[in-house]
C-alpha atoms as a PDB file:
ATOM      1  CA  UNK A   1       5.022 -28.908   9.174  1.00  0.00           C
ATOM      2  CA  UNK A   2       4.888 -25.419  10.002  1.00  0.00           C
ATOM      3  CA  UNK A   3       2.170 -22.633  11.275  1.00  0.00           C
ATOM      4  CA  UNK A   4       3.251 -19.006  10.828  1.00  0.00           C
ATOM      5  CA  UNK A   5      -0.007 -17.516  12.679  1.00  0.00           C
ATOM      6  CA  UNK A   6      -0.622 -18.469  16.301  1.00  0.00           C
ATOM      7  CA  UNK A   7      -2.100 -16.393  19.260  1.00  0.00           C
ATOM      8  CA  UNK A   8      -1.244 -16.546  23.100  1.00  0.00           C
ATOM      9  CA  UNK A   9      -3.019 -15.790  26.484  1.00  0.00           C
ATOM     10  CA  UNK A  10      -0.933 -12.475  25.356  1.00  0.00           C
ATOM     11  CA  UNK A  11      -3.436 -11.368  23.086  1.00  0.00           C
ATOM     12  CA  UNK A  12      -6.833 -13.294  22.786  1.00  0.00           C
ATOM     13  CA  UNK A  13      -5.535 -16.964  22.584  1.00  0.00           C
ATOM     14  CA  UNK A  14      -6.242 -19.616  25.858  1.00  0.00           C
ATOM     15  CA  UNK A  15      -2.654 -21.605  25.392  1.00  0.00           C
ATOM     16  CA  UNK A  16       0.183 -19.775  27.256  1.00  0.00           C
ATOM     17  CA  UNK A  17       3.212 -18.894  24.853  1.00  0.00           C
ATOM     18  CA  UNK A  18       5.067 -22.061  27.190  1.00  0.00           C
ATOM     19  CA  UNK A  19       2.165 -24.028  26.291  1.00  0.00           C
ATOM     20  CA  UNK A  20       2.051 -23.223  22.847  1.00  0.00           C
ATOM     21  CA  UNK A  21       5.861 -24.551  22.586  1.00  0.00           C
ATOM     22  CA  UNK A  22       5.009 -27.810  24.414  1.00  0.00           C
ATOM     23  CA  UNK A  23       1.576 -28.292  22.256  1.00  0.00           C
ATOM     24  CA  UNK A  24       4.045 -27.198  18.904  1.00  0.00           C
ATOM     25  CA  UNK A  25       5.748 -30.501  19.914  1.00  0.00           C
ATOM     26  CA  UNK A  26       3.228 -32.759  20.881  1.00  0.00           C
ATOM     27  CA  UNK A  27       1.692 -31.551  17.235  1.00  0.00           C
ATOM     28  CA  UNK A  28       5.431 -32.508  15.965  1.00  0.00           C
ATOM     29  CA  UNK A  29       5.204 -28.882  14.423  1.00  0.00           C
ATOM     30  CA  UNK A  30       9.287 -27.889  13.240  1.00  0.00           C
ATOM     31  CA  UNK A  31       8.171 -24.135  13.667  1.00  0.00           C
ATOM     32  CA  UNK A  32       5.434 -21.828  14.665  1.00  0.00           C
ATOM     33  CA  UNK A  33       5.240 -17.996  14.599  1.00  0.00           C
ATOM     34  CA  UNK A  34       3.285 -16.231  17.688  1.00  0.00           C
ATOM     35  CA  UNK A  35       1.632 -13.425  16.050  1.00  0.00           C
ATOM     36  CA  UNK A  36      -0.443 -12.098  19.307  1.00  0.00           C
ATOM     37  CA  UNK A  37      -2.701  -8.875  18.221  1.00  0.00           C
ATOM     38  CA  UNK A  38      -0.418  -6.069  18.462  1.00  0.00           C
ATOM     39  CA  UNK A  39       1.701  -6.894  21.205  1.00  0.00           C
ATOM     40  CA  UNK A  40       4.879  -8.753  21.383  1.00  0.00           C
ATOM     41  CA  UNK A  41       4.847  -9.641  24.892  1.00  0.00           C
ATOM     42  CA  UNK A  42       4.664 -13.238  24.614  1.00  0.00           C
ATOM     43  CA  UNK A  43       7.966 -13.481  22.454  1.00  0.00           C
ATOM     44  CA  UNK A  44      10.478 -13.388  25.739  1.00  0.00           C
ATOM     45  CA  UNK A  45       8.937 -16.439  27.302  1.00  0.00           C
ATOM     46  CA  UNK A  46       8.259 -18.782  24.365  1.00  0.00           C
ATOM     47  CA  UNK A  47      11.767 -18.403  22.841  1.00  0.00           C
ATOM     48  CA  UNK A  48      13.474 -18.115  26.255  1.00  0.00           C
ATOM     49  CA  UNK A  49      11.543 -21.626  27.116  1.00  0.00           C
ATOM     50  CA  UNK A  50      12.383 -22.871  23.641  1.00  0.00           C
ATOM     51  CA  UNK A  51      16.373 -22.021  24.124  1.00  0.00           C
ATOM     52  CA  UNK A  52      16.156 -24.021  27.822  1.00  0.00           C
ATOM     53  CA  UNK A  53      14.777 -26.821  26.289  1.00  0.00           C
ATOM     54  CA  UNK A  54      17.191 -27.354  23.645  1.00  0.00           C
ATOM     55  CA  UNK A  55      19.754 -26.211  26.394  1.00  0.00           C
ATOM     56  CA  UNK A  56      18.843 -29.242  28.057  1.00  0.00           C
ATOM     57  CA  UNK A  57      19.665 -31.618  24.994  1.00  0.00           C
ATOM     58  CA  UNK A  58      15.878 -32.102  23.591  1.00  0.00           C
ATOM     59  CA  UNK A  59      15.943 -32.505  20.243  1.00  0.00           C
ATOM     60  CA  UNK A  60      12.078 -32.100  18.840  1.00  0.00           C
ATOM     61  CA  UNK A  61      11.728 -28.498  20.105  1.00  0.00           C
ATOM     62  CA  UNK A  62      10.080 -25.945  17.383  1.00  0.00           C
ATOM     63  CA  UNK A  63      11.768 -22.710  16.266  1.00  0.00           C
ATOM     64  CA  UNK A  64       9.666 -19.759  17.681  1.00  0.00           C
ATOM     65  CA  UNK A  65       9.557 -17.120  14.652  1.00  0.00           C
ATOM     66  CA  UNK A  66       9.328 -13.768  16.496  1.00  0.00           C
ATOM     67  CA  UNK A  67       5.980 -12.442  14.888  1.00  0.00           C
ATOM     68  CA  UNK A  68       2.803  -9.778  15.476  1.00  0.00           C
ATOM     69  CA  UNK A  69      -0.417  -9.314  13.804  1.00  0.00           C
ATOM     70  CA  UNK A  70      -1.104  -5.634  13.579  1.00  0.00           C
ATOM     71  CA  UNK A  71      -4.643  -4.077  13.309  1.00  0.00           C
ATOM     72  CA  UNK A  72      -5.390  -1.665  10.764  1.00  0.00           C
ATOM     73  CA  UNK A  73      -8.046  -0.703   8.595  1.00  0.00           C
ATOM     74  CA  UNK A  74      -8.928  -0.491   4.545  1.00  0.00           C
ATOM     75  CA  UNK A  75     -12.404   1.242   3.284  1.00  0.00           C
ATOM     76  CA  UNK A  76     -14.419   0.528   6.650  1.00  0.00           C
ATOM     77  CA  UNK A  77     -13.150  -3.008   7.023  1.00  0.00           C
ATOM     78  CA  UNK A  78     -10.692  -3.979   9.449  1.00  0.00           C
ATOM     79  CA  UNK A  79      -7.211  -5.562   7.811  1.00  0.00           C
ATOM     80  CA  UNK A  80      -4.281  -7.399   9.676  1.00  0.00           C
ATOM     81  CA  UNK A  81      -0.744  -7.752   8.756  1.00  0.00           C
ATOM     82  CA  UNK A  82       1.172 -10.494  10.326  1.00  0.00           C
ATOM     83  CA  UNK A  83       4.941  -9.741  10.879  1.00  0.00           C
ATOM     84  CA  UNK A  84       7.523 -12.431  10.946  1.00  0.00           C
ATOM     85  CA  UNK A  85      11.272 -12.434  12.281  1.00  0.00           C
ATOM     86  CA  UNK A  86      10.180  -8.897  13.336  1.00  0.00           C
ATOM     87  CA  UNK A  87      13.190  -7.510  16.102  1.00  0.00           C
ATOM     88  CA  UNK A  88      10.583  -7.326  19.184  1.00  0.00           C
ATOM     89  CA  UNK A  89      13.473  -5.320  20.893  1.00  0.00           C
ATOM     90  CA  UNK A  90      13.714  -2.631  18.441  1.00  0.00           C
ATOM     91  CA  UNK A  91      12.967   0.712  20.332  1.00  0.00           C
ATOM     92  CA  UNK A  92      10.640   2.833  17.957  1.00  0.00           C
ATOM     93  CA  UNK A  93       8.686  -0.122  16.797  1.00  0.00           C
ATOM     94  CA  UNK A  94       8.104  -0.761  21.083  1.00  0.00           C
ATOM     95  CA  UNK A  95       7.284   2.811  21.278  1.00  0.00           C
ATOM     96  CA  UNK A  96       4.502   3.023  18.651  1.00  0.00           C
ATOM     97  CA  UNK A  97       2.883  -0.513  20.639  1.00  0.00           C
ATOM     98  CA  UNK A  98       2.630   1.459  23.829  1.00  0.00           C
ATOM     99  CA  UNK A  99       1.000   4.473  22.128  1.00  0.00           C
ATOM    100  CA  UNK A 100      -1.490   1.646  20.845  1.00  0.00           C
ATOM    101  CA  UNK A 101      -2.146   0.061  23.965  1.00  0.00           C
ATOM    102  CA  UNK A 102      -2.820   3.414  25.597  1.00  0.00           C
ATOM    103  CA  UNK A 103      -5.669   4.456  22.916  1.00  0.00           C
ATOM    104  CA  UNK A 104      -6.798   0.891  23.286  1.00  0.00           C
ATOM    105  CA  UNK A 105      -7.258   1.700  27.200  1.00  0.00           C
ATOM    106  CA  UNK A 106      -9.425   4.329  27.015  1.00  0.00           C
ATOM    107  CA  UNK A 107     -11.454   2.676  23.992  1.00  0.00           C
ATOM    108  CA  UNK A 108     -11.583  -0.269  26.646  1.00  0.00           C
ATOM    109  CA  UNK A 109     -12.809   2.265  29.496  1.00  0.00           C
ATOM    110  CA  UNK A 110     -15.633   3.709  26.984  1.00  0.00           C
ATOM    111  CA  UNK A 111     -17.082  -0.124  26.001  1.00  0.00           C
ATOM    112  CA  UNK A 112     -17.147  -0.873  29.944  1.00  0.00           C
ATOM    113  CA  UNK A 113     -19.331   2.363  30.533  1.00  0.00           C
ATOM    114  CA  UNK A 114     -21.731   1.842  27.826  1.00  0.00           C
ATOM    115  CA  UNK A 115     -21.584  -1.903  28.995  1.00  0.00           C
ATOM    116  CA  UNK A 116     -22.041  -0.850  32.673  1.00  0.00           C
ATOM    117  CA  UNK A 117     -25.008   1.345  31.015  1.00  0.00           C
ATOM    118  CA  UNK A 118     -27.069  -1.830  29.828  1.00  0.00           C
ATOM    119  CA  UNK A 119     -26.847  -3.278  33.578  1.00  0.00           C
ATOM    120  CA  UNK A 120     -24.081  -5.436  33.132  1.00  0.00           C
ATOM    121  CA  UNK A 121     -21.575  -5.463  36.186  1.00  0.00           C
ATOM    122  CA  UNK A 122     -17.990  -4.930  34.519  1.00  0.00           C
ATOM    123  CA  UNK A 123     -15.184  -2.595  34.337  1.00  0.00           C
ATOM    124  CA  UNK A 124     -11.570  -2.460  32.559  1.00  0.00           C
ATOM    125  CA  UNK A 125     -10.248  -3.396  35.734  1.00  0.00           C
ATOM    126  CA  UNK A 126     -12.036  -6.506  36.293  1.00  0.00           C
ATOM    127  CA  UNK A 127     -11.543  -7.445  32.838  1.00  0.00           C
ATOM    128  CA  UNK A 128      -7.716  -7.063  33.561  1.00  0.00           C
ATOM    129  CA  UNK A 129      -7.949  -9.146  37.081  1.00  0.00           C
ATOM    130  CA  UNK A 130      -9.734 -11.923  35.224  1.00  0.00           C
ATOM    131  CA  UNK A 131      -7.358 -12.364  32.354  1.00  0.00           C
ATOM    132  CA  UNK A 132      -3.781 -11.007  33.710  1.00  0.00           C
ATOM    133  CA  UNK A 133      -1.066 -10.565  31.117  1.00  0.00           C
ATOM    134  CA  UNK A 134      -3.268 -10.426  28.520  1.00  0.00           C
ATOM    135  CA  UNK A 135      -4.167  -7.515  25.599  1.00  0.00           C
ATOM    136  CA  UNK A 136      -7.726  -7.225  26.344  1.00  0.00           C
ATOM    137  CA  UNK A 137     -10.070  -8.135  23.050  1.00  0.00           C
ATOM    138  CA  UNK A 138     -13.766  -8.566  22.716  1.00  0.00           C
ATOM    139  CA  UNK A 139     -13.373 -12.247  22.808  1.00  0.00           C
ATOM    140  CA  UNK A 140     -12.422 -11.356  26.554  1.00  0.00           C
ATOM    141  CA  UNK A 141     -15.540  -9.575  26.855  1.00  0.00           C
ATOM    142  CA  UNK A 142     -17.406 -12.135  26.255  1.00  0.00           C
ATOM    143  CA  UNK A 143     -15.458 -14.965  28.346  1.00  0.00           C
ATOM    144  CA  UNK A 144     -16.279 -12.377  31.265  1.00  0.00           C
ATOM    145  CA  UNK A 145     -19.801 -12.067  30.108  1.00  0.00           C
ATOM    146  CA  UNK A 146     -20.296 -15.412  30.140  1.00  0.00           C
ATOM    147  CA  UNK A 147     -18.291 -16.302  32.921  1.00  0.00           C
ATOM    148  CA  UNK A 148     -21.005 -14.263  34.727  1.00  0.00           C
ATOM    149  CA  UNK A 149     -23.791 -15.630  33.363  1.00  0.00           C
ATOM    150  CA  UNK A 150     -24.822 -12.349  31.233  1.00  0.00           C
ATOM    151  CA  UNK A 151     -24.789 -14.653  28.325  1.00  0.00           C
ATOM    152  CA  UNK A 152     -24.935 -18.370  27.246  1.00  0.00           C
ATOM    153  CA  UNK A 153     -22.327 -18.661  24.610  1.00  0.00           C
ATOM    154  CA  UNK A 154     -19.591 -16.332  23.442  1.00  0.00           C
ATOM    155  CA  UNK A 155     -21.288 -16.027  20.020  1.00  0.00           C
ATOM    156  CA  UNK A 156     -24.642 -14.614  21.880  1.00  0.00           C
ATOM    157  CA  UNK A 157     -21.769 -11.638  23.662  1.00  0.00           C
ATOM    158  CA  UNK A 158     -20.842 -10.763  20.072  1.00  0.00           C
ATOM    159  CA  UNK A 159     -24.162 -10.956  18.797  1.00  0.00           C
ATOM    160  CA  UNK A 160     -25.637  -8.656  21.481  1.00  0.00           C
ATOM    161  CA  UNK A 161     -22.963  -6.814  23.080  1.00  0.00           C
ATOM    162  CA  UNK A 162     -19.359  -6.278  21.459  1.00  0.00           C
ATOM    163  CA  UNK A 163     -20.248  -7.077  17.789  1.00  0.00           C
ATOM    164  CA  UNK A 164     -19.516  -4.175  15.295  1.00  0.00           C
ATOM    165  CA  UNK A 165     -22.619  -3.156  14.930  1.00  0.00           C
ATOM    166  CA  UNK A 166     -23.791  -3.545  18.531  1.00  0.00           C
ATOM    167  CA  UNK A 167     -24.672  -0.105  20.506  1.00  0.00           C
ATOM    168  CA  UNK A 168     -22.022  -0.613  22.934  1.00  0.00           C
ATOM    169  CA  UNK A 169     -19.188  -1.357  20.885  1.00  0.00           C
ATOM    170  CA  UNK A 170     -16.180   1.311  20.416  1.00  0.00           C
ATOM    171  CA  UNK A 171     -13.943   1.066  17.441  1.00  0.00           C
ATOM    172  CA  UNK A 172     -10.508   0.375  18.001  1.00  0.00           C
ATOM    173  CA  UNK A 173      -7.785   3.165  16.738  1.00  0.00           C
ATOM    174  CA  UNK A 174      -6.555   1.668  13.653  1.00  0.00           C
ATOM    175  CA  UNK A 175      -3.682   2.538  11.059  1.00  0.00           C
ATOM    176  CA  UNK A 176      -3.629   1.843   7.249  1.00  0.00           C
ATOM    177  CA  UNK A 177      -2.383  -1.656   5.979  1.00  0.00           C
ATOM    178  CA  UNK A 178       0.276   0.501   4.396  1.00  0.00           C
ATOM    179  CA  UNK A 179       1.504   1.727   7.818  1.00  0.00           C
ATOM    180  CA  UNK A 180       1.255  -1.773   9.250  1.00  0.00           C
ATOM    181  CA  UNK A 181       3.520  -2.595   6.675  1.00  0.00           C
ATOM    182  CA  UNK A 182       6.231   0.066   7.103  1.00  0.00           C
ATOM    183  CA  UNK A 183       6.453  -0.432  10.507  1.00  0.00           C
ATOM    184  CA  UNK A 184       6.871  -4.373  10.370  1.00  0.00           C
ATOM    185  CA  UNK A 185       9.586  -3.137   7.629  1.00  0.00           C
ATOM    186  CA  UNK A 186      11.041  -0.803  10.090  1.00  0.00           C
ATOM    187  CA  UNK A 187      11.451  -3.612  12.670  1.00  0.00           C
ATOM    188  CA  UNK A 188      13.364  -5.432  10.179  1.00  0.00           C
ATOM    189  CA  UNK A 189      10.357  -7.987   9.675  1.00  0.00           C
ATOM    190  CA  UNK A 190       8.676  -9.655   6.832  1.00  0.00           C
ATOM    191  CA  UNK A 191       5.216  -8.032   6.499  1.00  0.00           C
ATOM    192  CA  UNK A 192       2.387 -10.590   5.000  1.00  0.00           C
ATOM    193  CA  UNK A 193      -1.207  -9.909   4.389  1.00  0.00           C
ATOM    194  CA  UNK A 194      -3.310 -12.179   6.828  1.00  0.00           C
ATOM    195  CA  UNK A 195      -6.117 -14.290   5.654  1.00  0.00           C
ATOM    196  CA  UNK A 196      -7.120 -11.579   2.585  1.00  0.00           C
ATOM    197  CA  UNK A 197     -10.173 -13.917   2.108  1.00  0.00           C
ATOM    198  CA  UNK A 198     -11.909 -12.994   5.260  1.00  0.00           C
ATOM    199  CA  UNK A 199     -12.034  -9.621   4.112  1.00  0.00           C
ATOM    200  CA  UNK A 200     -15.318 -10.471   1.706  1.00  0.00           C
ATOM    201  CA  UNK A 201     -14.055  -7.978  -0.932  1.00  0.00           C
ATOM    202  CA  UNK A 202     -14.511  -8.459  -4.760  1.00  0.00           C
ATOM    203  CA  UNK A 203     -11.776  -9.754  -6.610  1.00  0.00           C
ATOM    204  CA  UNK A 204     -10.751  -6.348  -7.970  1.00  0.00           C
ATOM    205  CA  UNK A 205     -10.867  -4.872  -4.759  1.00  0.00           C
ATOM    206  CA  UNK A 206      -8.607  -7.323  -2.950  1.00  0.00           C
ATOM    207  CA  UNK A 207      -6.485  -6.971  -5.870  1.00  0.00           C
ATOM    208  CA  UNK A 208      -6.055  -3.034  -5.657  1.00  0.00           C
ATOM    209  CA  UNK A 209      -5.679  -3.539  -1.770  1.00  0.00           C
ATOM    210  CA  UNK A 210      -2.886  -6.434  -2.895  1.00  0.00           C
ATOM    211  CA  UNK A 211      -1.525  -3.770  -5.601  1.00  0.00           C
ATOM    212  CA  UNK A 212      -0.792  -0.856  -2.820  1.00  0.00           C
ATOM    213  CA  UNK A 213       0.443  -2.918   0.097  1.00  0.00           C
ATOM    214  CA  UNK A 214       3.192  -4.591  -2.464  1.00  0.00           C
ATOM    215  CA  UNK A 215       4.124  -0.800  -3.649  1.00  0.00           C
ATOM    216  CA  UNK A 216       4.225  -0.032   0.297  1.00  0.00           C
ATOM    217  CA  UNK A 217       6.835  -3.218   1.064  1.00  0.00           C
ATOM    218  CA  UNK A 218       4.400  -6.292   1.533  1.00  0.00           C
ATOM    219  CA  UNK A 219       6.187  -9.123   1.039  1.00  0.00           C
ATOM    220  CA  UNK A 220       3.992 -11.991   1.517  1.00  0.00           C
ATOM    221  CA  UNK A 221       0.136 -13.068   1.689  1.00  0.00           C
ATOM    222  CA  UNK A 222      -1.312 -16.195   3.715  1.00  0.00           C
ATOM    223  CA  UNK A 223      -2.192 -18.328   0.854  1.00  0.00           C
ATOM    224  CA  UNK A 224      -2.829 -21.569   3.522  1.00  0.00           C
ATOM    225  CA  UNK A 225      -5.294 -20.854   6.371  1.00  0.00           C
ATOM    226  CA  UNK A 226      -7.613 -22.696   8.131  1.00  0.00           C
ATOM    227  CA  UNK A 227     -11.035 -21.612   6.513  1.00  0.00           C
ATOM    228  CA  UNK A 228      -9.832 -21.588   3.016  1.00  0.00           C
ATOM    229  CA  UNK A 229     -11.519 -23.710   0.372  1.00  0.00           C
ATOM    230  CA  UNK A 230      -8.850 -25.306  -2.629  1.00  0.00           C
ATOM    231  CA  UNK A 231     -10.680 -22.403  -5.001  1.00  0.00           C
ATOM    232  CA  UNK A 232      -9.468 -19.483  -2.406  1.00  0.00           C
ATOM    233  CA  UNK A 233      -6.264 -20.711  -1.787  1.00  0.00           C
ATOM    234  CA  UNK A 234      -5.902 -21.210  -5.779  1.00  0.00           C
ATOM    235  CA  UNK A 235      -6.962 -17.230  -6.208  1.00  0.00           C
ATOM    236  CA  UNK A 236      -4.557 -16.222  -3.200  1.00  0.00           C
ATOM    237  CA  UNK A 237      -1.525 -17.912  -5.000  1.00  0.00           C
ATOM    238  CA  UNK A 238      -2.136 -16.268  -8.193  1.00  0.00           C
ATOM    239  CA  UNK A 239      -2.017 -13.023  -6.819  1.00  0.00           C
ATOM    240  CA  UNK A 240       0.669 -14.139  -4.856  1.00  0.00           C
ATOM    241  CA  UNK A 241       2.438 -14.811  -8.054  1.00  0.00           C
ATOM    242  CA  UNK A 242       1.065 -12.093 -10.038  1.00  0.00           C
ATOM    243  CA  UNK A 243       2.996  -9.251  -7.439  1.00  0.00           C
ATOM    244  CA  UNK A 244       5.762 -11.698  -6.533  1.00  0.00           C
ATOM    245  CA  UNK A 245       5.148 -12.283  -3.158  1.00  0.00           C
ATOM    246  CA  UNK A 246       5.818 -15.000  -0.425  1.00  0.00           C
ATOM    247  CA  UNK A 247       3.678 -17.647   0.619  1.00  0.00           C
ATOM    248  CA  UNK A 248       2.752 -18.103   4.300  1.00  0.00           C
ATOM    249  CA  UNK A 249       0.091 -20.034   6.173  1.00  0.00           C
ATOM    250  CA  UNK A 250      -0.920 -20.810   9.478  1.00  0.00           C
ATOM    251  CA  UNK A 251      -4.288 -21.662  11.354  1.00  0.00           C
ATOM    252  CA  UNK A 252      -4.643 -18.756  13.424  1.00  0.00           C
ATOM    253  CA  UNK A 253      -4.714 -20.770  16.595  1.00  0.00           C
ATOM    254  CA  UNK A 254      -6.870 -19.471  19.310  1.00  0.00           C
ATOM    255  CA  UNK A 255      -7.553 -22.207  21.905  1.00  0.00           C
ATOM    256  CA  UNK A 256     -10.383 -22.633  23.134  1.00  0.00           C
ATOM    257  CA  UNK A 257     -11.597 -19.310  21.461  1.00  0.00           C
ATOM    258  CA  UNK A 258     -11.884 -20.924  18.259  1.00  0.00           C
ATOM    259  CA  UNK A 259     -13.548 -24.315  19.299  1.00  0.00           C
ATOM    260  CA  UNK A 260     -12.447 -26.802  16.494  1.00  0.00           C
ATOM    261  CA  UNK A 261      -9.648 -25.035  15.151  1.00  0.00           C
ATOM    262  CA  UNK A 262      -6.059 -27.199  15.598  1.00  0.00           C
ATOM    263  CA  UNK A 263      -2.626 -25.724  15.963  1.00  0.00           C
ATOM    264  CA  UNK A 264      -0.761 -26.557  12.864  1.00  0.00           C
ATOM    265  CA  UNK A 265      -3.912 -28.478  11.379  1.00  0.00           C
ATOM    266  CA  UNK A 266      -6.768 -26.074  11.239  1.00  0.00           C
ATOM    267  CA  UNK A 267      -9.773 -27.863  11.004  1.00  0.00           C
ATOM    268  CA  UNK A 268      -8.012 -31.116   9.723  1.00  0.00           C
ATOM    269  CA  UNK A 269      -6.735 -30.161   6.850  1.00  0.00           C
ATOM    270  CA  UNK A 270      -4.214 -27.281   7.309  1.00  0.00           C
ATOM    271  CA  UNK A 271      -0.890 -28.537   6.095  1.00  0.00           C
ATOM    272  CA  UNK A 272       1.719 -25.389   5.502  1.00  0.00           C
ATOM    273  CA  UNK A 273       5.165 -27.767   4.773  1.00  0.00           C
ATOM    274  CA  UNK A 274       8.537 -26.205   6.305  1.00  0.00           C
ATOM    275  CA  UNK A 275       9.682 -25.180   2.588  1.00  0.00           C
ATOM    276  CA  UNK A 276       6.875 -22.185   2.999  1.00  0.00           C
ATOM    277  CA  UNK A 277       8.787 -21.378   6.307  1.00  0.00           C
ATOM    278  CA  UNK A 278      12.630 -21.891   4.220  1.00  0.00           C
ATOM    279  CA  UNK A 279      11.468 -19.094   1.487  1.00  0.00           C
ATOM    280  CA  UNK A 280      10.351 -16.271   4.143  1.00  0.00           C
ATOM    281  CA  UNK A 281      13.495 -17.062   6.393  1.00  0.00           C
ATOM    282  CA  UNK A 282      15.752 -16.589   3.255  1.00  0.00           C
ATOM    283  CA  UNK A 283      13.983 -13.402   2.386  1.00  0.00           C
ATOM    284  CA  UNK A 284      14.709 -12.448   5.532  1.00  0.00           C
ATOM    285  CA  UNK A 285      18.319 -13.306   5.491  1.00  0.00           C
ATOM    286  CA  UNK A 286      18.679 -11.417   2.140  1.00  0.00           C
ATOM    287  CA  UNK A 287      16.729  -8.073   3.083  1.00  0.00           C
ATOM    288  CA  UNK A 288      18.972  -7.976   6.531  1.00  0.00           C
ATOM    289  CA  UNK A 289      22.044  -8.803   4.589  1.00  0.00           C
ATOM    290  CA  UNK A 290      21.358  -5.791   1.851  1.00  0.00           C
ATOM    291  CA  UNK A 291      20.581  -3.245   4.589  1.00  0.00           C
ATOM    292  CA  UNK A 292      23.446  -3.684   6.914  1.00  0.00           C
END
């Protein structure tokens, strides 16, 4: 068993990425890709701790596919793009994530005003003492604001505070899917569509969305997730098949963030086999092999 989308204290996950690798084996998982929200700096420390442990002659340690989940945005709704075996080294694909995380500090330093505004005691700063080494996200905001006692659940923050269509929420900078793509491409990585279903768009929509990201390099869509019914997953592998793309799934593991939600399992009954994992890492094989 395999999951292919999995966030860290990196991003807006609770599990380190050294936790994640010692949960991955307690959940006997063979694999798991971090995909932390456009940031890769969780990558060096799971795989380094990964390569001790096998170092040290365990034998049930997980492979740690090198992976990101870019933001980006389609018709007014926001769109991810999970990256697998992406080079998390490569230089211009590095570069572009620090332009990002600078645009996402001053969207971060406009939310804490308008927060500050409505008489709750916060700033960027605080956010980053209270959750070090970690890309700041609204689910962040509203661990702090409950933390504090602003709130009493983190469902109440979004509801009131940070949700999209709250007064003192501040869009993130966002790219096109097709850019996500081209850069995952760029960094030598397999680009896949992330959870299409949670996107609420009508079948033709999702399928012109499908069309343009395959014409732009997509090569896979999350067919397996942890929300799906058997009827979604059903209309994600036909379109799957119809553009000839890889299948991928994962549970988009959160921690505690997503109460309920399993690593590997979902909410009981996630099961992506390692054959889903086999197919992407031979596509990967091929497309390096063809462009070196």
């Amino acid at each position: 068993m395999v999951d292919l989308h999995v966030h860290s204290t990196c991003s807006d996950g609770t599990y380190t990425p050294v936790r994640l690798v010692d949960y991955a084996r307690e959940k006997g998982l063979s694999a798991f890709a971090l995909t932390d929200h456009d940031t890769v700096d969780g990558l060096e420390g799971a795989m380094g701790y990964a390569a001790e442990l096998r170092r040290a002659g365990e034998t049930d340690v997980p492979e740690v596919v090198p992976g990101i989940e870019l933001s980006s945005e389609y018709q007014g709704k926001d769109v991810h793009i999970v990256g697998l075996y992406i080079n998390y080294r490569d230089v211009r694909f590095l570069r572009y994530l620090q332009d990002f995380v600078a645009s996402r500090d001053t969207r971060n330093e406009k939310m804490c005003e308008r927060l500050r505004e409505a008489g709750i005691d916060i700033s960027y700063q605080k956010l980053r003492d209270a959750f070090p080494d970690s890309v700041i996200t609204r689910a962040h905001y509203a661990g702090y604001m409950l933390e504090h006692g602003y709130v009493r659940s983190r469902a109440e923050a979004f509801e009131r505070y940070v949700g999209d269509r709250c007064p003192y929420y501040v869009p993130r900078e966002k790219i096109t899917p097709a850019r996500a793509v081209s850069l995952i491409l760029d960094a030598d990585g397999i680009p896949v569509l992330a959870h299409p279903i949670l996107y609420h768009m009508s079948d033709s929509r999702l399928d012109a969305l499908v069309g343009e990201l395959k014409a732009a390099g997509l090569m896979g869509i999350e067919a397996m997730y942890s929300t799906y019914q058997t009827c979604e997953e059903r209309q994600i592998r036909n379109l799957a098949q119809k553009y000839d793309l890889l299948i991928s799934g994962g549970s988009d593991f959160h921690g505690e963030n997503k109460p309920g939600l399993d690593l590997g399992t979902g909410y009981g009954k996630l099961y992506v086999p390692e054959e889903v994992l086999d197919r992407i890492k031979q596509a990967y094989r091929d497309r390096t092999y063809s462009t070196n």
